[in-house]
PDB file of N, CA and C in Angstrom:
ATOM      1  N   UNK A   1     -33.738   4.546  27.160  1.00  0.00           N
ATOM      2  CA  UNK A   1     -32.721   3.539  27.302  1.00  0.00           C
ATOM      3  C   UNK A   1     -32.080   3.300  25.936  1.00  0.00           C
ATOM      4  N   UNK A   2     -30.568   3.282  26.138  1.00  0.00           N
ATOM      5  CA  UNK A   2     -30.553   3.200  24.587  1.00  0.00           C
ATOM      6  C   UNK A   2     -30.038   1.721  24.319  1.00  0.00           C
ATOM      7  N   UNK A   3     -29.733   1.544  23.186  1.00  0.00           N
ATOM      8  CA  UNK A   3     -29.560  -0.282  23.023  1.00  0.00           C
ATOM      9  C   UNK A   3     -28.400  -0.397  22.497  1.00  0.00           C
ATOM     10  N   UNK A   4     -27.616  -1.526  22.960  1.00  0.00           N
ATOM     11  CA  UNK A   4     -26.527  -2.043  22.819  1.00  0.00           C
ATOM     12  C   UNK A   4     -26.046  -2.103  21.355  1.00  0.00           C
ATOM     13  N   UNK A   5     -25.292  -2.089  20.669  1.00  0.00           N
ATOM     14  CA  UNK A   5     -25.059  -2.890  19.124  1.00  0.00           C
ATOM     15  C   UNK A   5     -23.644  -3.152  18.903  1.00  0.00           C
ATOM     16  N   UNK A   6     -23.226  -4.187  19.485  1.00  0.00           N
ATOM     17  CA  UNK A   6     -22.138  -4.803  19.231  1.00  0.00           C
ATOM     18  C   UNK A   6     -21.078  -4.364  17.842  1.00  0.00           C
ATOM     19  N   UNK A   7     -21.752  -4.461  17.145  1.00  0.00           N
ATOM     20  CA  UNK A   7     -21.602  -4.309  15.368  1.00  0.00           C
ATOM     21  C   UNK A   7     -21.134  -3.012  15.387  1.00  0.00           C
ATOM     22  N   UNK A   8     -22.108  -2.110  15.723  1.00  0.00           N
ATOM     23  CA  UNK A   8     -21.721  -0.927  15.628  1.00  0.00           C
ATOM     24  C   UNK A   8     -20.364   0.213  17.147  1.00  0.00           C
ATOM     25  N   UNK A   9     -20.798  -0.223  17.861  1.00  0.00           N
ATOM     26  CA  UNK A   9     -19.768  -0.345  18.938  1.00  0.00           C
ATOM     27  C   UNK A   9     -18.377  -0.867  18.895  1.00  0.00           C
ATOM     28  N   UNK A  10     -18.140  -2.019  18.596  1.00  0.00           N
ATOM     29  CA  UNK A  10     -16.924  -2.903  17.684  1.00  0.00           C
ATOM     30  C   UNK A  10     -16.631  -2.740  16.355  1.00  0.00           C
ATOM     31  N   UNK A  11     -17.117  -2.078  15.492  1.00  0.00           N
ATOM     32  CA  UNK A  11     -16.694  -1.762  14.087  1.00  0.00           C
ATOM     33  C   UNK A  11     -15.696  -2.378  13.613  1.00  0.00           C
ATOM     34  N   UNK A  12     -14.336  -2.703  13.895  1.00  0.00           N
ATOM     35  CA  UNK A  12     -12.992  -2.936  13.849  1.00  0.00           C
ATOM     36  C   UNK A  12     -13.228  -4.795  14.003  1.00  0.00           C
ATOM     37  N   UNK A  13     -14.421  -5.250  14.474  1.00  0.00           N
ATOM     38  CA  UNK A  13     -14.932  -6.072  15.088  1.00  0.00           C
ATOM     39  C   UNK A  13     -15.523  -7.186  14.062  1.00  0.00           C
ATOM     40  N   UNK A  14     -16.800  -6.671  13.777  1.00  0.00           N
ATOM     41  CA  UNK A  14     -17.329  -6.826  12.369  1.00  0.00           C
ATOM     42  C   UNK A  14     -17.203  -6.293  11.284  1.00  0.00           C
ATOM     43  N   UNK A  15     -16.137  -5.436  10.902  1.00  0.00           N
ATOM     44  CA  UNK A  15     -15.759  -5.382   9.436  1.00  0.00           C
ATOM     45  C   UNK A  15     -14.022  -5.936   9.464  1.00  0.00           C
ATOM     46  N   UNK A  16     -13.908  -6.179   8.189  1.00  0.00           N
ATOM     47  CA  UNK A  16     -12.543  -6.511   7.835  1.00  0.00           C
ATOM     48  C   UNK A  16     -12.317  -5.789   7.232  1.00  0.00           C
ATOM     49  N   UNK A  17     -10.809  -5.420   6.680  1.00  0.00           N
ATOM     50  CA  UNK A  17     -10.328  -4.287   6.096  1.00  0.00           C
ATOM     51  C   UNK A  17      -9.445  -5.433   5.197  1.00  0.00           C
ATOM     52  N   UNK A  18      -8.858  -4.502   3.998  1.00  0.00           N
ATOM     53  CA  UNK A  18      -8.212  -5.428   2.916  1.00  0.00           C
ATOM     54  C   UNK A  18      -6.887  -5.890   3.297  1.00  0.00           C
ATOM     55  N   UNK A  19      -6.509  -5.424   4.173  1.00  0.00           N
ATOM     56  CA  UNK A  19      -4.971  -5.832   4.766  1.00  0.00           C
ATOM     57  C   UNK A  19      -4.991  -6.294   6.543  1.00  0.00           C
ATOM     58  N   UNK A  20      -4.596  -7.371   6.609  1.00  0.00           N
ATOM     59  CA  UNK A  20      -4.626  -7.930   7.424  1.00  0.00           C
ATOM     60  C   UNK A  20      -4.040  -7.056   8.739  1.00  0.00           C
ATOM     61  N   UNK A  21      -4.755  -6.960   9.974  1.00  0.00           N
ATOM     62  CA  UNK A  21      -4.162  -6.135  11.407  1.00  0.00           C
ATOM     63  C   UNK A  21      -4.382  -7.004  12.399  1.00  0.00           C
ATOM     64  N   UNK A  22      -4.009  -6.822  13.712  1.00  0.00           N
ATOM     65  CA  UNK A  22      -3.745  -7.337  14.667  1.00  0.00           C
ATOM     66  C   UNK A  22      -4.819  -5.951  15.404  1.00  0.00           C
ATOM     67  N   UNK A  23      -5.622  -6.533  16.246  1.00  0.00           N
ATOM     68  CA  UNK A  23      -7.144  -5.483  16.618  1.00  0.00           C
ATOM     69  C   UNK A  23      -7.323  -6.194  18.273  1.00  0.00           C
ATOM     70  N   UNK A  24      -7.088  -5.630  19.334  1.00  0.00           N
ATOM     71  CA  UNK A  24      -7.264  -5.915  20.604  1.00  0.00           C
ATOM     72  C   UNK A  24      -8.804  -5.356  21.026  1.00  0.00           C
ATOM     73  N   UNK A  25      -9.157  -6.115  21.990  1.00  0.00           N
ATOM     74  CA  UNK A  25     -11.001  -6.187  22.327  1.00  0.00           C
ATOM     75  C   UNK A  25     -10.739  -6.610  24.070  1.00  0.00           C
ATOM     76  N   UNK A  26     -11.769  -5.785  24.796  1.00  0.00           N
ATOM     77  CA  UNK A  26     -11.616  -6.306  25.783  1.00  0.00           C
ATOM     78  C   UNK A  26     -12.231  -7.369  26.157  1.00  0.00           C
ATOM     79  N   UNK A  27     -12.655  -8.125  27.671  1.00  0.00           N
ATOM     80  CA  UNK A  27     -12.793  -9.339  27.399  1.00  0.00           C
ATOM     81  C   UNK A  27     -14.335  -9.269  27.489  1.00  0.00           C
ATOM     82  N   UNK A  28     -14.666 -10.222  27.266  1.00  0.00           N
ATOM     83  CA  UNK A  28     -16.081 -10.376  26.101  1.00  0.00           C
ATOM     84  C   UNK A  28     -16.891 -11.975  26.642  1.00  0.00           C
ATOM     85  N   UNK A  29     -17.735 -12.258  26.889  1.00  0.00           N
ATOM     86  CA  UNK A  29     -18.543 -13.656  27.263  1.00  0.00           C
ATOM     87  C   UNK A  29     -19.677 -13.554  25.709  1.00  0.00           C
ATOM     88  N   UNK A  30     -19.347 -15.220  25.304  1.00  0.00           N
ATOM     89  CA  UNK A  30     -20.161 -15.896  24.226  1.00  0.00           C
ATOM     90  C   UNK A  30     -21.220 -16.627  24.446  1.00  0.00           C
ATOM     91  N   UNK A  31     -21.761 -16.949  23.987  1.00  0.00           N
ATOM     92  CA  UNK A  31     -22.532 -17.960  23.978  1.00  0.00           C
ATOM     93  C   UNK A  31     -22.209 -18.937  22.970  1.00  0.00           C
ATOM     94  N   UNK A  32     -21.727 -20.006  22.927  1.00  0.00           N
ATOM     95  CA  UNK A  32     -21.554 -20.420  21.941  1.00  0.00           C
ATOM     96  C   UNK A  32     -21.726 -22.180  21.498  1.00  0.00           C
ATOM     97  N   UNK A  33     -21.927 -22.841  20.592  1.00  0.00           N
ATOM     98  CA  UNK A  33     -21.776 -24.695  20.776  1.00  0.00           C
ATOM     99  C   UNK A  33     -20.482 -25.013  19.927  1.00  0.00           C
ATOM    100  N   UNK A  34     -19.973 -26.504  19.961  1.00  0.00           N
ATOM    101  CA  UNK A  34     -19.098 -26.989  19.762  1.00  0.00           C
ATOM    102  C   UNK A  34     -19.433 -28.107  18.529  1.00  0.00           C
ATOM    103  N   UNK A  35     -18.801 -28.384  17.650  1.00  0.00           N
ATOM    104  CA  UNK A  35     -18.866 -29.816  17.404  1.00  0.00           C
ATOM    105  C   UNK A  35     -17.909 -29.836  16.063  1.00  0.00           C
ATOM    106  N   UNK A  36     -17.966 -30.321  15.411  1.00  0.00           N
ATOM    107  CA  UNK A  36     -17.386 -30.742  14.016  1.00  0.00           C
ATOM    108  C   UNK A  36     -18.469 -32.021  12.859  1.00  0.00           C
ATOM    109  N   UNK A  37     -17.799 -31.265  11.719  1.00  0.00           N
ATOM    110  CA  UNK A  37     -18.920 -31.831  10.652  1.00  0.00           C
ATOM    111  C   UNK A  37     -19.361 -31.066   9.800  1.00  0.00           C
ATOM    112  N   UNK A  38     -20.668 -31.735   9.188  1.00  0.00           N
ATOM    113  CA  UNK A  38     -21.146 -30.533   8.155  1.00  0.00           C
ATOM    114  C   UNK A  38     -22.332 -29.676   8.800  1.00  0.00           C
ATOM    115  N   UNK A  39     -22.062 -28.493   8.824  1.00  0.00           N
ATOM    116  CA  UNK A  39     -22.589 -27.456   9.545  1.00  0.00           C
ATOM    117  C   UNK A  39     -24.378 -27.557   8.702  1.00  0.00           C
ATOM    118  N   UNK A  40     -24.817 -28.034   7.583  1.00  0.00           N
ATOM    119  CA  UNK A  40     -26.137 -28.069   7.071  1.00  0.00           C
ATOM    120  C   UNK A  40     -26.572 -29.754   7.752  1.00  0.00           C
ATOM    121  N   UNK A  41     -26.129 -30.259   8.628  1.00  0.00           N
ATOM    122  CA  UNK A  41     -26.681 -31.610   8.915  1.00  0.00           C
ATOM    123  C   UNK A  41     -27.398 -30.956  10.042  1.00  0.00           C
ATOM    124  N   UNK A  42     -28.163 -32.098  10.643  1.00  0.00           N
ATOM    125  CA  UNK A  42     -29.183 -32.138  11.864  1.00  0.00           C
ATOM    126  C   UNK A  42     -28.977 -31.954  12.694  1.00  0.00           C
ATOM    127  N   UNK A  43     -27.740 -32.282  13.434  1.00  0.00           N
ATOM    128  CA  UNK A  43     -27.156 -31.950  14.379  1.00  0.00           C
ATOM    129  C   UNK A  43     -26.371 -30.376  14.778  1.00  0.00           C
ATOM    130  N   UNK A  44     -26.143 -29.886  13.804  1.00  0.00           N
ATOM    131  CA  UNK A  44     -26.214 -28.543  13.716  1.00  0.00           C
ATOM    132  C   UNK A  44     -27.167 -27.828  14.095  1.00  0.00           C
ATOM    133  N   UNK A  45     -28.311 -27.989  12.958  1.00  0.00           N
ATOM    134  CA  UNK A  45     -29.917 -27.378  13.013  1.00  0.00           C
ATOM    135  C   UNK A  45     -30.124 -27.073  14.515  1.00  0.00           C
ATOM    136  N   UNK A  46     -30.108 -28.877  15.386  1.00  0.00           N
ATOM    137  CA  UNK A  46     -30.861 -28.898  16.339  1.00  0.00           C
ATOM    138  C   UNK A  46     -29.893 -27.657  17.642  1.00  0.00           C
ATOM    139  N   UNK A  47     -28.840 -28.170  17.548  1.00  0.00           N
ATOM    140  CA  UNK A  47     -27.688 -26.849  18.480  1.00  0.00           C
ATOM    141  C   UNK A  47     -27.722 -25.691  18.097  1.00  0.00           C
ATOM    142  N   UNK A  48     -28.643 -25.313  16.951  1.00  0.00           N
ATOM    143  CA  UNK A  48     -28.259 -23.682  16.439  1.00  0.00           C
ATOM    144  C   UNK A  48     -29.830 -23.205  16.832  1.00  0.00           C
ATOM    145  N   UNK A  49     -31.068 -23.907  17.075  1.00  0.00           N
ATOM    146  CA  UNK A  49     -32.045 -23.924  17.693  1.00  0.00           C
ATOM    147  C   UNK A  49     -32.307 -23.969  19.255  1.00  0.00           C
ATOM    148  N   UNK A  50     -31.071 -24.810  19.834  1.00  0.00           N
ATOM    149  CA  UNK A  50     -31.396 -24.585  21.009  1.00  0.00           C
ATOM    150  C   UNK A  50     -30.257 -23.098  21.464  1.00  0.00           C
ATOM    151  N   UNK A  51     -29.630 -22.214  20.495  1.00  0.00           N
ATOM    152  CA  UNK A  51     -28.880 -21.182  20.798  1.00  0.00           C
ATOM    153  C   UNK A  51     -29.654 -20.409  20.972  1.00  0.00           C
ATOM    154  N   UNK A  52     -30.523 -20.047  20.159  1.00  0.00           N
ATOM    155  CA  UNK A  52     -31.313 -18.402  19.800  1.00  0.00           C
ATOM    156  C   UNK A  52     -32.500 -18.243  21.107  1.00  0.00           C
ATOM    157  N   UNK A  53     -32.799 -19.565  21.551  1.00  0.00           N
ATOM    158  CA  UNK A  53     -34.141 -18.889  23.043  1.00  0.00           C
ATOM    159  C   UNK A  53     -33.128 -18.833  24.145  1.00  0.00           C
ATOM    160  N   UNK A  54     -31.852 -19.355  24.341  1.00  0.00           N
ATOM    161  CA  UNK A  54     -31.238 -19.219  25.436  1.00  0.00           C
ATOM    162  C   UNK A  54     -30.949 -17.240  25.221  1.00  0.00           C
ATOM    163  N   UNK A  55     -30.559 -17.410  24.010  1.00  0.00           N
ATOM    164  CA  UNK A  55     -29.672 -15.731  23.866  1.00  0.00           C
ATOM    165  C   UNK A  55     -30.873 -14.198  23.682  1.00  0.00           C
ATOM    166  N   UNK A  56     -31.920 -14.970  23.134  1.00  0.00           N
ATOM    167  CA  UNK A  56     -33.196 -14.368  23.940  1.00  0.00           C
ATOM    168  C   UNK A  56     -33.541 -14.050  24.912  1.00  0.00           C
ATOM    169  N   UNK A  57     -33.515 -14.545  25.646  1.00  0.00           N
ATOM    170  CA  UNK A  57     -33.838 -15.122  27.226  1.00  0.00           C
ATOM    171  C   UNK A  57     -33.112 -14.330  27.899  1.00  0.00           C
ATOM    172  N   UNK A  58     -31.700 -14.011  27.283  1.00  0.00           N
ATOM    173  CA  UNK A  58     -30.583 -12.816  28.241  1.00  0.00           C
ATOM    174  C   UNK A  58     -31.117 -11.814  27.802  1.00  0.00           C
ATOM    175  N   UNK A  59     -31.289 -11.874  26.583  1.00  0.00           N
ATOM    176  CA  UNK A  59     -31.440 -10.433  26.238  1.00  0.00           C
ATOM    177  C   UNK A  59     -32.934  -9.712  26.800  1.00  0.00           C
ATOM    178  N   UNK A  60     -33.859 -10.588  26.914  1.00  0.00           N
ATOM    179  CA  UNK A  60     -34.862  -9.832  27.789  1.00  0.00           C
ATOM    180  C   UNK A  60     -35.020  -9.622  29.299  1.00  0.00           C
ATOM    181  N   UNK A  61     -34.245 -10.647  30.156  1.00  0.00           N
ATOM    182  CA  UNK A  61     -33.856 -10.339  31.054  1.00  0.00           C
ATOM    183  C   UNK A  61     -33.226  -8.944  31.471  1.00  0.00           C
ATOM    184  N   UNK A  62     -31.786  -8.764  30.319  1.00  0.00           N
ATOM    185  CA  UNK A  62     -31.348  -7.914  30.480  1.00  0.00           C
ATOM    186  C   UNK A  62     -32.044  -6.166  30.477  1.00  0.00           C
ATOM    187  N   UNK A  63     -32.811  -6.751  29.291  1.00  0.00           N
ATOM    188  CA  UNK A  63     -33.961  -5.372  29.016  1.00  0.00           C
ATOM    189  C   UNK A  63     -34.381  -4.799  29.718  1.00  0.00           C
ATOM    190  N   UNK A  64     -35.387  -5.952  30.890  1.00  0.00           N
ATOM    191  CA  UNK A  64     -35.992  -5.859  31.936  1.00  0.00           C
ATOM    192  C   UNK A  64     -34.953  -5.005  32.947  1.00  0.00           C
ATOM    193  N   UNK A  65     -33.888  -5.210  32.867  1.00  0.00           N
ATOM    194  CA  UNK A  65     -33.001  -4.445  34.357  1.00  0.00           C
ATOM    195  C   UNK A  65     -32.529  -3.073  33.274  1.00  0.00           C
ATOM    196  N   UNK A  66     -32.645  -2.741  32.044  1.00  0.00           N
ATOM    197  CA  UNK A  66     -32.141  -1.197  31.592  1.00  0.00           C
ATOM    198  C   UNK A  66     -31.139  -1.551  30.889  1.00  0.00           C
ATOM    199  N   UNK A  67     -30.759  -2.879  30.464  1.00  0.00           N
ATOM    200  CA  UNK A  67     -29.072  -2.661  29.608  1.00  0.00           C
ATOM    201  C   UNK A  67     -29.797  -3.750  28.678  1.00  0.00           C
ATOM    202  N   UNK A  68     -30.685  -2.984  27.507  1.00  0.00           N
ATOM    203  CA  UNK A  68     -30.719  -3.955  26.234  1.00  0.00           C
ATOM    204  C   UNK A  68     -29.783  -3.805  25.354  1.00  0.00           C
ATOM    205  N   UNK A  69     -29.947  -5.023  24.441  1.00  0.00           N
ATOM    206  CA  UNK A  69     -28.651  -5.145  23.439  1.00  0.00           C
ATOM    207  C   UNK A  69     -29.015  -5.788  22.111  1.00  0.00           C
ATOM    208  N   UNK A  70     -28.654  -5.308  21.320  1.00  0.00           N
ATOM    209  CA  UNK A  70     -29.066  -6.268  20.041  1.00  0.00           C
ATOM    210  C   UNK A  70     -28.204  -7.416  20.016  1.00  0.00           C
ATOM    211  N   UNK A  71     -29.053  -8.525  19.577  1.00  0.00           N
ATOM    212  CA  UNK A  71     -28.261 -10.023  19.937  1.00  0.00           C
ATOM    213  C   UNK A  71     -27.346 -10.453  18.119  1.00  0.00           C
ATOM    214  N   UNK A  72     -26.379 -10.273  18.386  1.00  0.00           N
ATOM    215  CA  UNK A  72     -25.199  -9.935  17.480  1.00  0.00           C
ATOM    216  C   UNK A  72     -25.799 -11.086  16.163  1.00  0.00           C
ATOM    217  N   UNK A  73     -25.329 -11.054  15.025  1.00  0.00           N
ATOM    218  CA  UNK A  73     -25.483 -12.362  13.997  1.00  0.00           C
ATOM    219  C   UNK A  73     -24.634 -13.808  14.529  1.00  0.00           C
ATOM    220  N   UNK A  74     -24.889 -14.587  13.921  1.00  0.00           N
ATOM    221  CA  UNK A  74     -24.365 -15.841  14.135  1.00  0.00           C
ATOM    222  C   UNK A  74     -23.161 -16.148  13.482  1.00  0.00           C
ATOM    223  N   UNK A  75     -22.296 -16.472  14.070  1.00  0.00           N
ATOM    224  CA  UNK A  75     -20.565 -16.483  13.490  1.00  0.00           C
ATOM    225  C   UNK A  75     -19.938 -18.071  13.612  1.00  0.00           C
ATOM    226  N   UNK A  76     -18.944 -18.323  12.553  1.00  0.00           N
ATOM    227  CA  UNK A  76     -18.749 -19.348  12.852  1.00  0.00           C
ATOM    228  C   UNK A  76     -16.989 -19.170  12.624  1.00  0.00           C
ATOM    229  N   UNK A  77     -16.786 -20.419  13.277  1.00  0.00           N
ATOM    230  CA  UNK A  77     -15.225 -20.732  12.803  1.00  0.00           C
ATOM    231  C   UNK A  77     -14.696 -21.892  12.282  1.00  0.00           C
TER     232      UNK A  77
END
């Protein structure tokens, strides 16, 4: 079975190049939380803790049925 890698699959994805492009992706499901503030407060911590067993949790599921994936780094905006 071979394993997913976002990173490496998307290249164009996770790297930037020195001049700015316009890069189309098809469509794609996140996982992701919301909020505003300072991203090192508690309230962060506690939402960036309850991210990683949910995105676990797919990813071994997924394992279990033949389509594993490496679970991408953490991105922000």
């Amino acid at each position: 079975m071979e394993k997913l890698d976002l990173s490496k699959t998307y290249k164009s994805y996770y790297k930037s190049k020195t001049k700015p492009e316009i890069v189309y992706f098809d469509a794609v499901n996140y996982l992701s939380i919301t909020g505003v503030g300072d991203p090192s407060g508690e309230k962060f911590a506690q939402k960036i803790s309850a991210l990683y067993p949910v995105a676990y949790t797919i990813k071994f599921e997924c394992k279990a049925l033949g389509k594993d994936f490496v679970v991408p780094k953490l991105e922000g905006l």
